[in-house]
Protein backbone atom coordinates (compact mmCIF):
# COMPACT_ATOMS: atom_id res chain seq x y z
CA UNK A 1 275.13 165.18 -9.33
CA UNK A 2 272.22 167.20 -9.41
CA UNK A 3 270.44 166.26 -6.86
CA UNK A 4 273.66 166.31 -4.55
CA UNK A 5 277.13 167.77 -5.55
CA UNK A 6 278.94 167.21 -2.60
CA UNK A 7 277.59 163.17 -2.40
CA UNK A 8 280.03 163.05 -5.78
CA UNK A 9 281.83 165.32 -5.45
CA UNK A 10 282.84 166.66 -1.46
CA UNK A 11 285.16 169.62 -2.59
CA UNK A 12 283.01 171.05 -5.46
CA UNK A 13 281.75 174.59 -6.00
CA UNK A 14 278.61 173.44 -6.81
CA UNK A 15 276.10 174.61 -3.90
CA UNK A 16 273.36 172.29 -3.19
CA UNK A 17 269.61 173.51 -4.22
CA UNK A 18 268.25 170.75 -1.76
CA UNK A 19 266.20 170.11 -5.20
CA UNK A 20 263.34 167.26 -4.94
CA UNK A 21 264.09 164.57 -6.93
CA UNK A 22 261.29 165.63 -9.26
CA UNK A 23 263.66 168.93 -9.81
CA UNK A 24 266.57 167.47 -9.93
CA UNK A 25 264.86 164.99 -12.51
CA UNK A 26 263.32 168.01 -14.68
CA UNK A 27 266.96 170.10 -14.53
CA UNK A 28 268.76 166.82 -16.03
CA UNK A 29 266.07 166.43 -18.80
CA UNK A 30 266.42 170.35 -20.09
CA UNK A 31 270.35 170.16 -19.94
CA UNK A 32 270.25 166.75 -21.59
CA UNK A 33 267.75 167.90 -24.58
CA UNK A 34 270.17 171.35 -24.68
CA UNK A 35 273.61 169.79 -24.75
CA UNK A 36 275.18 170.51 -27.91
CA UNK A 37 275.78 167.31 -30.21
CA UNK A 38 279.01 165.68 -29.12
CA UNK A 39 281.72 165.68 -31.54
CA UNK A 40 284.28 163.02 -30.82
CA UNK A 41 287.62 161.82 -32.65
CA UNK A 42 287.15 159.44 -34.97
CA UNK A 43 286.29 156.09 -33.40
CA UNK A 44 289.22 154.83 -35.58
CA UNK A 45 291.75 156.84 -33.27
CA UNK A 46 289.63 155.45 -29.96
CA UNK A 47 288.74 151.54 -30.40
CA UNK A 48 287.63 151.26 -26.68
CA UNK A 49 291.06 149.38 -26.08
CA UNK A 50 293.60 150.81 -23.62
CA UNK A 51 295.23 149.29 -20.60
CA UNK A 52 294.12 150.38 -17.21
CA UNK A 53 297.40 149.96 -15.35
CA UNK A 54 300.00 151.80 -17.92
CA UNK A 55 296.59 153.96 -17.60
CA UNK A 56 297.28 154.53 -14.34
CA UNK A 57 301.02 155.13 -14.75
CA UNK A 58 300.61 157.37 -17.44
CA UNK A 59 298.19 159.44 -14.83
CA UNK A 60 301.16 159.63 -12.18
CA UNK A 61 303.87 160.01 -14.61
CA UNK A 62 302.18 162.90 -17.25
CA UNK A 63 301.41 164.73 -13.91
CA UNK A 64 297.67 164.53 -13.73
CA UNK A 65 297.66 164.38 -9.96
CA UNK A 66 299.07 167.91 -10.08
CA UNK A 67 294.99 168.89 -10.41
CA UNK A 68 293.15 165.76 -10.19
CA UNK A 69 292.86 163.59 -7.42
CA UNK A 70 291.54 160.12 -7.64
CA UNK A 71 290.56 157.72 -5.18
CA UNK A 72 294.06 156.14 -4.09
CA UNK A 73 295.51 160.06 -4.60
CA UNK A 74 294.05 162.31 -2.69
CA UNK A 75 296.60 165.48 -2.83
CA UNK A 76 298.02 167.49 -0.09
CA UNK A 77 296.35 169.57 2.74
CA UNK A 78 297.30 172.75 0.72
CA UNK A 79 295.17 171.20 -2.37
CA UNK A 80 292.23 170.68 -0.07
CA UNK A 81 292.38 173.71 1.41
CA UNK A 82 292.46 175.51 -2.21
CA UNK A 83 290.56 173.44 -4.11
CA UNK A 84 289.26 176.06 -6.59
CA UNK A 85 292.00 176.34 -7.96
CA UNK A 86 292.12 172.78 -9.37
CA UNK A 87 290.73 170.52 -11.38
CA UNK A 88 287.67 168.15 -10.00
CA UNK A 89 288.15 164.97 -8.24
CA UNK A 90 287.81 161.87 -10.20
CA UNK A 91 286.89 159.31 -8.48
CA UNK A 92 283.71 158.66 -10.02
CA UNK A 93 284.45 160.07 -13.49
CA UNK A 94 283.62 156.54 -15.46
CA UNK A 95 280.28 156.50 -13.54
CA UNK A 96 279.34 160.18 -15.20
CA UNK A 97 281.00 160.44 -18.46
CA UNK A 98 281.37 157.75 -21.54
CA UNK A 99 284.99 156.14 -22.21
CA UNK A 100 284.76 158.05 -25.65
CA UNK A 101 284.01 161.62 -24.16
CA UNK A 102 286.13 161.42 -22.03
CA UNK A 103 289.09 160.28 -24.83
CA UNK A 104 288.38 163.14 -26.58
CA UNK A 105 288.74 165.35 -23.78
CA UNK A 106 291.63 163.64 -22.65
CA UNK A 107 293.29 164.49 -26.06
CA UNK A 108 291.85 167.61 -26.84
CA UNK A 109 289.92 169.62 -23.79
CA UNK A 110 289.46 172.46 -26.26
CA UNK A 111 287.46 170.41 -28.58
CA UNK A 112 284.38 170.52 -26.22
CA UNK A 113 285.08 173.26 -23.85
CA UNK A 114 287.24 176.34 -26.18
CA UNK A 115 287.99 177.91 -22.74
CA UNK A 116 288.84 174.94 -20.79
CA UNK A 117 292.04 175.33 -18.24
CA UNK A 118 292.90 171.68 -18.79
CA UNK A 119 295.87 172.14 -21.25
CA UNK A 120 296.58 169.99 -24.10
CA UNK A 121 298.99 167.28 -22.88
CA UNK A 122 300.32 165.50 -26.22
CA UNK A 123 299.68 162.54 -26.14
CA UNK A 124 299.40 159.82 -28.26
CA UNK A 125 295.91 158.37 -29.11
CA UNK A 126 297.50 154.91 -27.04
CA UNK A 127 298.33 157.60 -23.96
CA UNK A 128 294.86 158.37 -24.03
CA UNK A 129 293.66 155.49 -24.64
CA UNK A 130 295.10 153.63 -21.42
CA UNK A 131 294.67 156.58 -19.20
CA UNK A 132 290.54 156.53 -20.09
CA UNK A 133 290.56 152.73 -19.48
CA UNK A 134 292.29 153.21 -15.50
CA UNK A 135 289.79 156.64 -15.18
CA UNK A 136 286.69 154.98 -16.26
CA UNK A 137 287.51 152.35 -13.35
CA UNK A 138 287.13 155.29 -11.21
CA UNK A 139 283.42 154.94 -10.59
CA UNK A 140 282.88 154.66 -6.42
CA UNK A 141 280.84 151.59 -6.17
CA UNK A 142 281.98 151.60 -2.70
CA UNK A 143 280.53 154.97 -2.49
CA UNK A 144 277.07 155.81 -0.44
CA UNK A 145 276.21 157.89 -3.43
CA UNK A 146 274.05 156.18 -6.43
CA UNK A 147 271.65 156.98 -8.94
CA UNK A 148 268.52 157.02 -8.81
CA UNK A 149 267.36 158.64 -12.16
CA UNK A 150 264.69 156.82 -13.79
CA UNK A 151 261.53 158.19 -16.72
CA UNK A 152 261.98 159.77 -19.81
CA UNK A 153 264.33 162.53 -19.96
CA UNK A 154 262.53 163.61 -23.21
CA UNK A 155 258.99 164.74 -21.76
CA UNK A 156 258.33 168.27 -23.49
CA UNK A 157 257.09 169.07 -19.86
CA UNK A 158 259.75 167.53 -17.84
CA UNK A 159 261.99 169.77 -20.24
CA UNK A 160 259.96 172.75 -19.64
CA UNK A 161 259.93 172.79 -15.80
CA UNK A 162 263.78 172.36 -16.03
CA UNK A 163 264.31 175.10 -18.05
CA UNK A 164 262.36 177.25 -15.72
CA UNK A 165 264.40 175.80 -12.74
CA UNK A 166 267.33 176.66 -13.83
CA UNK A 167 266.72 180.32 -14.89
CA UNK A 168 265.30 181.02 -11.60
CA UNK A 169 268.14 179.55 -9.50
CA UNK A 170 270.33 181.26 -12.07
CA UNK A 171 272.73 178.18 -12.68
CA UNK A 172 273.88 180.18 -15.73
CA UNK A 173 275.55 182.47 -13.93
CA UNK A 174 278.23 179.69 -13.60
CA UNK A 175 277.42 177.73 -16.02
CA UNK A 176 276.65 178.51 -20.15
CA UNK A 177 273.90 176.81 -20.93
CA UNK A 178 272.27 176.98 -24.23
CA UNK A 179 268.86 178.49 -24.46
């Protein structure tokens, strides 16, 4: 993502640095040692179960294509033409984020982000549950885009450098970053 926003992606905000790999390595290690300690619903309410296609209903029928696009949806011209004003694409959400994260945020987008514009949309844990299982199929294998991330993400120096990255490209003027 880093390394290239618009290779995941193609509408985003996100400007590309043109960062080295080496920066784009350094950036990931500081906001991976300062992300705050995830706090998820109880595993109990989130077994990992769920049924990708009533997932994939739900999606259509709860109205999540009214922001989201996904790989089979990909919204009107007006959308495209106005994307700011929506939520991301996610077609390669279960290649970024972890089926339990993204549960949580599913249920509750407040619990991670208190001034998140996704609403709450009531649903029931097994809602959720199906709708992560068809989203974290959304991961664009087919895609031209891959990782390439590989090292420790917890080198003290690798950390440092990052840190100093991102204060000098100013990423927290869109972003809030701790530290």
């Amino acid at each position: 993502w880093i390394l290239n926003p618009r290779g995941w992606e193609h509408g985003t905000r996100m400007p590309n640095f043109v960062f080295t790999p080496e920066e784009s390595k350094a950036v990931t290690a500081y906001l991976w040692d300062a992300s705050k300690d995830a706090k998820y619903i109880p595993a109990a309410r989130f077994s990992g179960g769920g049924d990708a296609i009533a997932g994939k209903q739900a999606f259509f029928d709860v109205g999540c294509v009214g922001c989201h696009t996904v790989d089979e949806w990909k919204g009107s011209e007006i959308r495209a033409k106005d994307a700011a004003n929506f939520g991301p694409g996610l077609d390669k959400v279960g290649s970024k984020v972890t089926a339990e994260w993204l549960f949580d945020w599913i249920k509750n987008p407040k619990n991670y982000l208190k001034h998140a514009r996704m609403p709450s949309m009531r649903l029931t844990d097994g809602e959720a549950a199906n709708i992560t299982a068809y989203l974290m199929t959304q991961t664009g294998k087919n895609d031209s885009v891959s990782s390439t991330l590989s090292g420790n993400l917890t080198d003290a120096n690798l950390i440092r450098k990052g840190g100093e990255i991102i204060k000098s490209y100013g990423c927290y003027g869109c972003h809030e970053i701790k530290g």
